[in-house]
PDB file of N, CA and C in Angstrom:
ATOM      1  N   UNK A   1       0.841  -1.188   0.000  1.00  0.00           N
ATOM      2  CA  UNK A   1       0.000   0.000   0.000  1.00  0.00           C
ATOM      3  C   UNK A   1       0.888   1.254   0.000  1.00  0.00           C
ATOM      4  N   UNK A   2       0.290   2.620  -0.282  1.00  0.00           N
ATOM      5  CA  UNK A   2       1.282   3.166  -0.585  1.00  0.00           C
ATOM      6  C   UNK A   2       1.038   4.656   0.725  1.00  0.00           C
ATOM      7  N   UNK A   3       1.853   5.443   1.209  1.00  0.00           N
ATOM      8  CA  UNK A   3       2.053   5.948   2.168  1.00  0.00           C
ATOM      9  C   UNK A   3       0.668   6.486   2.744  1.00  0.00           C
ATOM     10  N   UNK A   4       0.122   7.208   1.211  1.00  0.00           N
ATOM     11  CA  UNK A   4      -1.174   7.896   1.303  1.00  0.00           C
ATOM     12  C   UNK A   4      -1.979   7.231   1.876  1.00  0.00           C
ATOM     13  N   UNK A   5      -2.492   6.099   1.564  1.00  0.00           N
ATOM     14  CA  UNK A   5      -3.412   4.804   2.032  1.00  0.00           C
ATOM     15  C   UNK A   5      -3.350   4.671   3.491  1.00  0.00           C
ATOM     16  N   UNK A   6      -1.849   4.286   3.443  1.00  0.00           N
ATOM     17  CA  UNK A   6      -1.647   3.709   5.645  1.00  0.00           C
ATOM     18  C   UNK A   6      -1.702   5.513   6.349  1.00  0.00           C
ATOM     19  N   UNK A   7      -2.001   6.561   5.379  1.00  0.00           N
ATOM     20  CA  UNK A   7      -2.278   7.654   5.912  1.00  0.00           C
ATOM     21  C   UNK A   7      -4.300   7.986   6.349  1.00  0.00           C
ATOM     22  N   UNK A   8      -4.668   7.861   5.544  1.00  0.00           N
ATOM     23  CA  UNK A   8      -6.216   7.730   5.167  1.00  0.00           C
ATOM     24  C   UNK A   8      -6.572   6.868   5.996  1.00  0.00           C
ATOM     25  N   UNK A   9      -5.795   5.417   6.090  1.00  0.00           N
ATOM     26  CA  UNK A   9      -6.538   4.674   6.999  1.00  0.00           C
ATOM     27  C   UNK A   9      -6.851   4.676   8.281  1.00  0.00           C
ATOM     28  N   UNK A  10      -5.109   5.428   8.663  1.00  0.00           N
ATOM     29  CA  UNK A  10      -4.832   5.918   9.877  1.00  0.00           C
ATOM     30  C   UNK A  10      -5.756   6.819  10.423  1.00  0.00           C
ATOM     31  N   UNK A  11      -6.357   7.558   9.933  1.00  0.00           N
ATOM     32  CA  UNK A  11      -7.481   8.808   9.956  1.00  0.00           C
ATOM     33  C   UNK A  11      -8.696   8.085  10.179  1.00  0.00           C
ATOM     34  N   UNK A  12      -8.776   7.380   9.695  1.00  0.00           N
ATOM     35  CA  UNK A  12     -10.398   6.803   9.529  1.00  0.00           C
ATOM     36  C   UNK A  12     -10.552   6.054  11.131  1.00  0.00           C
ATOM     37  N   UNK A  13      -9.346   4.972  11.152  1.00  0.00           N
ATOM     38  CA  UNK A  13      -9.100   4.334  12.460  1.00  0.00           C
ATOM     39  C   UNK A  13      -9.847   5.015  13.696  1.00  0.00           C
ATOM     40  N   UNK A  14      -8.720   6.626  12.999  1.00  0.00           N
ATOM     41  CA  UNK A  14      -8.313   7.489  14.249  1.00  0.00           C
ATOM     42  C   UNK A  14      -9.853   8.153  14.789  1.00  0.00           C
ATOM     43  N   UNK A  15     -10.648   8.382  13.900  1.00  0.00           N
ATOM     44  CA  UNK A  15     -11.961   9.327  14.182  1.00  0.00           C
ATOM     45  C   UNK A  15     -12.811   8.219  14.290  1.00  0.00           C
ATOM     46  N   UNK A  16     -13.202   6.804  13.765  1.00  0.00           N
ATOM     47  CA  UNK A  16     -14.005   5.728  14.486  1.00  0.00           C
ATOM     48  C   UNK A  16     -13.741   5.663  16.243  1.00  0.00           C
ATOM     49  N   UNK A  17     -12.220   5.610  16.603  1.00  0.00           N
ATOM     50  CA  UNK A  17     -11.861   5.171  17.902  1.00  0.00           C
ATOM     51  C   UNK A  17     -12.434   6.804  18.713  1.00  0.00           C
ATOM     52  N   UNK A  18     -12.240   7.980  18.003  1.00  0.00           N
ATOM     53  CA  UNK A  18     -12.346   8.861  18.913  1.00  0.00           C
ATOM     54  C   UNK A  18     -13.935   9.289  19.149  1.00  0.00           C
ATOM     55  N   UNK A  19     -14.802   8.590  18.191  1.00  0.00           N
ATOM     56  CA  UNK A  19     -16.077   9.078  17.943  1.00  0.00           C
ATOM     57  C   UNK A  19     -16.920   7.977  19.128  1.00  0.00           C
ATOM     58  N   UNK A  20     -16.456   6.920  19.465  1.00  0.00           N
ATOM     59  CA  UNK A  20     -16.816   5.605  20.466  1.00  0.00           C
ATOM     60  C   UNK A  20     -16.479   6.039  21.638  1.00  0.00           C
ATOM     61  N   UNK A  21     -15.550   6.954  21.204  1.00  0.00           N
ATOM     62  CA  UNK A  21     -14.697   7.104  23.250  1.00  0.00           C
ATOM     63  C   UNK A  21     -15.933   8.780  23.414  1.00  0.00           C
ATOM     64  N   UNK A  22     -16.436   9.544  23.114  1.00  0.00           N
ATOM     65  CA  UNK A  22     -16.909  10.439  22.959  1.00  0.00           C
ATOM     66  C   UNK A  22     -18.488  10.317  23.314  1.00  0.00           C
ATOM     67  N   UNK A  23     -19.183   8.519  22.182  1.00  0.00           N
ATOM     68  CA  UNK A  23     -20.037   8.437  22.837  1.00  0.00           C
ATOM     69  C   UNK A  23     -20.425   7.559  24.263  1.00  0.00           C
ATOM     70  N   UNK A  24     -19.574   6.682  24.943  1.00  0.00           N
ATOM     71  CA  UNK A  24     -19.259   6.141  25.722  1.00  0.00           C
ATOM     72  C   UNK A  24     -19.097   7.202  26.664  1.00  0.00           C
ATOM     73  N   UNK A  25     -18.541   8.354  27.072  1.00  0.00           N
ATOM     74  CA  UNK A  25     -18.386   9.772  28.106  1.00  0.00           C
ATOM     75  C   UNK A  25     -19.647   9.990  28.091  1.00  0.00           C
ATOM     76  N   UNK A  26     -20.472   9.982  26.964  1.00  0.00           N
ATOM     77  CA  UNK A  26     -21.898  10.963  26.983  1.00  0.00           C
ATOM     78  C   UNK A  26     -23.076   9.812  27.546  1.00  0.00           C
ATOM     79  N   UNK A  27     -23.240   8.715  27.024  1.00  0.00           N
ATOM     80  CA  UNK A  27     -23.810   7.773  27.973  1.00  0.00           C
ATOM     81  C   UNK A  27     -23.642   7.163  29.555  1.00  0.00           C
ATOM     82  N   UNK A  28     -21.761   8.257  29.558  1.00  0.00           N
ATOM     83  CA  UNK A  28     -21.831   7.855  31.346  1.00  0.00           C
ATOM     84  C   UNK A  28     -22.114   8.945  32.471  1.00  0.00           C
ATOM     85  N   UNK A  29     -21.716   9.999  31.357  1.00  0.00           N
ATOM     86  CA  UNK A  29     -22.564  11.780  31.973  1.00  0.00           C
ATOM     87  C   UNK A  29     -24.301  11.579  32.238  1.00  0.00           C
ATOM     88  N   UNK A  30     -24.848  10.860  31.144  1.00  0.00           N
ATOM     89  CA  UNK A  30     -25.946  10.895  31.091  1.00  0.00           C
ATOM     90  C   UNK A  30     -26.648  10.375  32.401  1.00  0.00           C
ATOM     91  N   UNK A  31     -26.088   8.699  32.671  1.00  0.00           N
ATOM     92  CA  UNK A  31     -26.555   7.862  33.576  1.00  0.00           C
ATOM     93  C   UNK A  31     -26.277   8.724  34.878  1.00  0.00           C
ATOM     94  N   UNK A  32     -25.487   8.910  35.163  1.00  0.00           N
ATOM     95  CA  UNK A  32     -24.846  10.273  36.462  1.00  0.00           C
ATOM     96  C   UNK A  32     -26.052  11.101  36.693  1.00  0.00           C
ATOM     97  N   UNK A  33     -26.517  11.488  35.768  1.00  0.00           N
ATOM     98  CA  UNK A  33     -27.140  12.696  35.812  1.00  0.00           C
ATOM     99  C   UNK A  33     -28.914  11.718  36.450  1.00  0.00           C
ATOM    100  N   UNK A  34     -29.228  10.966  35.566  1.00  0.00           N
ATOM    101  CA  UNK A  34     -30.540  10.318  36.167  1.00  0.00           C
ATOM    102  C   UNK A  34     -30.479   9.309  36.879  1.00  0.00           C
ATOM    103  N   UNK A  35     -29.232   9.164  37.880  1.00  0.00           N
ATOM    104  CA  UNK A  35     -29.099   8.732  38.784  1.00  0.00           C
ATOM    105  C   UNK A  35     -29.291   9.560  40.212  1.00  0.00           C
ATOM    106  N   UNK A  36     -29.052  10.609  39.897  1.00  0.00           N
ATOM    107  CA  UNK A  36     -28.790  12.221  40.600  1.00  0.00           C
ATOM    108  C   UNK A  36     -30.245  12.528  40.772  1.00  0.00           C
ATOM    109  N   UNK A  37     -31.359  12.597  39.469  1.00  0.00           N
ATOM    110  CA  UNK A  37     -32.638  12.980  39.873  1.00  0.00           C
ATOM    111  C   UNK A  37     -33.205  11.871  40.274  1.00  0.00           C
ATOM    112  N   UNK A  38     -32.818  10.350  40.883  1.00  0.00           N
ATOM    113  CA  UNK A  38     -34.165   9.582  41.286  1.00  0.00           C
ATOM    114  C   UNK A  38     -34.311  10.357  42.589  1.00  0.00           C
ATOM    115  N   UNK A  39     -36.128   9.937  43.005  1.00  0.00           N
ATOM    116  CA  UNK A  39     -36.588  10.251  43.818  1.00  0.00           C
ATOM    117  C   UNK A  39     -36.721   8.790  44.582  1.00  0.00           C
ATOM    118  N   UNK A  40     -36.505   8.713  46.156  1.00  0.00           N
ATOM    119  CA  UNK A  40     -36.905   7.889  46.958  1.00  0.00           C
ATOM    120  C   UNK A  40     -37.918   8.111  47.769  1.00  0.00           C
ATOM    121  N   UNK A  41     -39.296   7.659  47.844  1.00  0.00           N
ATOM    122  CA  UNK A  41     -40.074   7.555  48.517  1.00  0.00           C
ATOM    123  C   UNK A  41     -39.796   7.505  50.046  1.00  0.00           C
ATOM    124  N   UNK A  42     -40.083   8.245  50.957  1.00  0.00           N
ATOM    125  CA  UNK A  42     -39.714   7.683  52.608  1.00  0.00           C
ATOM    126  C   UNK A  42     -40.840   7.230  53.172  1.00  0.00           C
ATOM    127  N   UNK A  43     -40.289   6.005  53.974  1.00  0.00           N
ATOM    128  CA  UNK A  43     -40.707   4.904  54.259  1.00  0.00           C
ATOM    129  C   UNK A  43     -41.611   5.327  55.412  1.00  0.00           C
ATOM    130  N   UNK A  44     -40.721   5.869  56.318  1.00  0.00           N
ATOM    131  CA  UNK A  44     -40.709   6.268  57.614  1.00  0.00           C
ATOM    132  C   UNK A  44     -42.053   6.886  58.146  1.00  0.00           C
ATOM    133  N   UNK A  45     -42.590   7.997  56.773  1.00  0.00           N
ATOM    134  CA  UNK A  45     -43.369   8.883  57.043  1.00  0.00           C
ATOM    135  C   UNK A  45     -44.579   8.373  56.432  1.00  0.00           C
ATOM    136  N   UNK A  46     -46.225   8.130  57.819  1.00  0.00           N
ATOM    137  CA  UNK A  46     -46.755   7.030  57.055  1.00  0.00           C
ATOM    138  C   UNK A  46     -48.255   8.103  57.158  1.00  0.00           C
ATOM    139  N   UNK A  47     -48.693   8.027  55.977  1.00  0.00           N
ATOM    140  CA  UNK A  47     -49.831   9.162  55.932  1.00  0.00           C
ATOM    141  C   UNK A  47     -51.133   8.264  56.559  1.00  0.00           C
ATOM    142  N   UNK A  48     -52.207   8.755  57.348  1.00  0.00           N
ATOM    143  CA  UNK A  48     -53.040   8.742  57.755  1.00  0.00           C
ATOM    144  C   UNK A  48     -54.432   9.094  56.856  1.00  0.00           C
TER     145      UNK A  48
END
């Protein structure tokens, strides 16, 4: 193959691997975040 090629490919590699690591951060920001708004019911407090 000729330089250009293992250049192009290198690129392509390079923005698949960086585009996975990018959405993998945003699906773990995400979970964080609606982990943050659950609400827990209290147990303790018993309505009449």
């Amino acid at each position: 193959m000729c330089p250009f090629c293992f250049a192009t490919m290198g690129l392509v590699v390079a923005g698949a691997v960086s585009t996975g690591g990018l959405a993998a951060l945003a699906v773990k920001v995400s979970r964080k975040k609606n982990a943050a708004e659950e609400i827990v019911p209290n147990l303790n407090n018993k309505e009449k």
